[in-house]
Protein backbone atom coordinates (compact mmCIF):
# COMPACT_ATOMS: atom_id res chain seq x y z
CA UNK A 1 53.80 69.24 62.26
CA UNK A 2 54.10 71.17 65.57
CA UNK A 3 51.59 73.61 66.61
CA UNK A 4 51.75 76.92 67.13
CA UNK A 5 51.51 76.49 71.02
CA UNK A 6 54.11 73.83 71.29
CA UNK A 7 56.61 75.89 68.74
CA UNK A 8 56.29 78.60 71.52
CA UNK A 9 57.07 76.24 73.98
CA UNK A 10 59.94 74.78 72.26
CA UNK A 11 61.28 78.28 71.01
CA UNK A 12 61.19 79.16 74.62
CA UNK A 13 63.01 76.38 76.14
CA UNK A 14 65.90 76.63 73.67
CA UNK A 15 65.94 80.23 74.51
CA UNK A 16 66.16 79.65 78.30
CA UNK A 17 68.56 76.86 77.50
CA UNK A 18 70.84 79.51 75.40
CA UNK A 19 70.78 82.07 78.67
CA UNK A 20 71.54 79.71 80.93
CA UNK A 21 74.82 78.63 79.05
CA UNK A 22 76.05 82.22 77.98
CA UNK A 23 75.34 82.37 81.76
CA UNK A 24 77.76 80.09 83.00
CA UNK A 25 80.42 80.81 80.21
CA UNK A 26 79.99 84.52 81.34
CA UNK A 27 80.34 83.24 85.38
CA UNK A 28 83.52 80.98 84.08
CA UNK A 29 84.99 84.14 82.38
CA UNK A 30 84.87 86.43 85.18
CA UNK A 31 86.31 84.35 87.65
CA UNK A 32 89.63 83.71 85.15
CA UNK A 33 89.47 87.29 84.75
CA UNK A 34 89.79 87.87 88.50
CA UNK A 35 92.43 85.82 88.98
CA UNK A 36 94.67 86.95 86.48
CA UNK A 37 93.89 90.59 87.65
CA UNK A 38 94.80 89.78 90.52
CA UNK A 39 98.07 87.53 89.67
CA UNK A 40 99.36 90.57 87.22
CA UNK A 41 98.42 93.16 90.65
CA UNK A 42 100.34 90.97 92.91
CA UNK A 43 103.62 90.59 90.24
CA UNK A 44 103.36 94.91 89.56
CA UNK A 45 103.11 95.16 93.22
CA UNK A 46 105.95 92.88 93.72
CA UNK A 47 108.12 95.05 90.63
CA UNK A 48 107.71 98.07 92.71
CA UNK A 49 108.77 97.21 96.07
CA UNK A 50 112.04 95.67 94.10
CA UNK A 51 112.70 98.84 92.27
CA UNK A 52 111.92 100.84 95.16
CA UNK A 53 115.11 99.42 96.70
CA UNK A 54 113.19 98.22 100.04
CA UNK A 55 114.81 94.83 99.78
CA UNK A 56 118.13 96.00 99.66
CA UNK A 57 117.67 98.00 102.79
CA UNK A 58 116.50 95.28 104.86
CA UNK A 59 119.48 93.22 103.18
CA UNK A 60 121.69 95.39 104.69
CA UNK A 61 120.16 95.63 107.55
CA UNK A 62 120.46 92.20 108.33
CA UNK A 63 124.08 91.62 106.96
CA UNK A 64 125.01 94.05 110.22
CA UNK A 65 123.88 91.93 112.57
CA UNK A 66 126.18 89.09 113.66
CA UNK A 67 124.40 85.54 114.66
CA UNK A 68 126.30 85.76 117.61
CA UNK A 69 124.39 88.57 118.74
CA UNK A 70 120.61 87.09 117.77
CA UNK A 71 121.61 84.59 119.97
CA UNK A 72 123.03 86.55 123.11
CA UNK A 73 120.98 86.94 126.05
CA UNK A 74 120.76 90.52 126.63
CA UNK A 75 119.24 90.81 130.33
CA UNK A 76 119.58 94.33 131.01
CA UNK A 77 117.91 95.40 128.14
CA UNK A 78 115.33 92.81 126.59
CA UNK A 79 113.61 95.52 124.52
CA UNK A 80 117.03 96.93 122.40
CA UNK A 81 116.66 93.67 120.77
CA UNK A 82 116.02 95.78 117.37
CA UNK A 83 118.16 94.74 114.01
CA UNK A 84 119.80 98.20 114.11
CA UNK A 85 120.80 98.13 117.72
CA UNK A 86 121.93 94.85 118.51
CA UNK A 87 125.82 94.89 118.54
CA UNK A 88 127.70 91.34 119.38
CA UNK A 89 130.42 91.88 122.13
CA UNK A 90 133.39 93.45 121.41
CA UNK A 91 132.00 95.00 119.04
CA UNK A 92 131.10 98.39 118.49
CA UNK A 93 128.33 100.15 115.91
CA UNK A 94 131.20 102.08 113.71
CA UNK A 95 129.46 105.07 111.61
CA UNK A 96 126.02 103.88 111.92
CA UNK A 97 122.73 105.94 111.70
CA UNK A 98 119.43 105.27 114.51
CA UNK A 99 118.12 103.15 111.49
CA UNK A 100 121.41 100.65 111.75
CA UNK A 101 122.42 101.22 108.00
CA UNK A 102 125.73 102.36 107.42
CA UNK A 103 126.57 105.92 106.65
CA UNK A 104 128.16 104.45 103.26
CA UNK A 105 125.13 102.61 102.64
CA UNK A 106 122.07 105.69 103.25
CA UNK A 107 122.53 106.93 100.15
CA UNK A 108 121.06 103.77 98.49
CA UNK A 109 117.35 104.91 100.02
């Protein structure tokens, strides 16, 4: 039979052994935790912006500009290179706002 010393000293080292594992369960828990936080932030985030009907703005901001004038070389003015002002040639910007969005389409923001 043990003594009472080495009972102590065995009582103690399973105890330290116990704290050490809740420990690492509690460490492996947290970081799961943290991730799906942040996974379930990212995909709320992502819900708003699509309800908040950014996307379809910049859709139809880019559905008014023709490839053919991305690809133009616009030497007099390098700077007016912005989706909303670039026009291809022979065209013209029919019943457009500053932003480039049609006057049809600005009650969608």
């Amino acid at each position: 039979m043990k003594s009472s010393e080495e009972m102590m000293k065995s009582l103690y080292e399973r105890r330290e052994q116990y704290i050490a594992a809740q420990r690492a369960k509690h460490r492996a828990d947290m970081k799961i935790a943290s991730s799906l936080f942040c996974a379930c932030l990212v995909v709320l985030l992502g819900v708003g912006v699509w309800q908040s009907g950014m996307l379809d703005t910049a859709i139809v901001r880019m559905e008014n500009i023709s490839p053919i004038a991305l690809t133009e070389n616009h030497s007099e003015d390098p700077g007016n290179m912005e989706p909303g002002n670039v026009v291809s040639s022979g065209e013209e910007r029919n019943n457009q706002d500053p932003d480039g969005i049609d006057s049809e389409m600005s009650s969608l923001r």
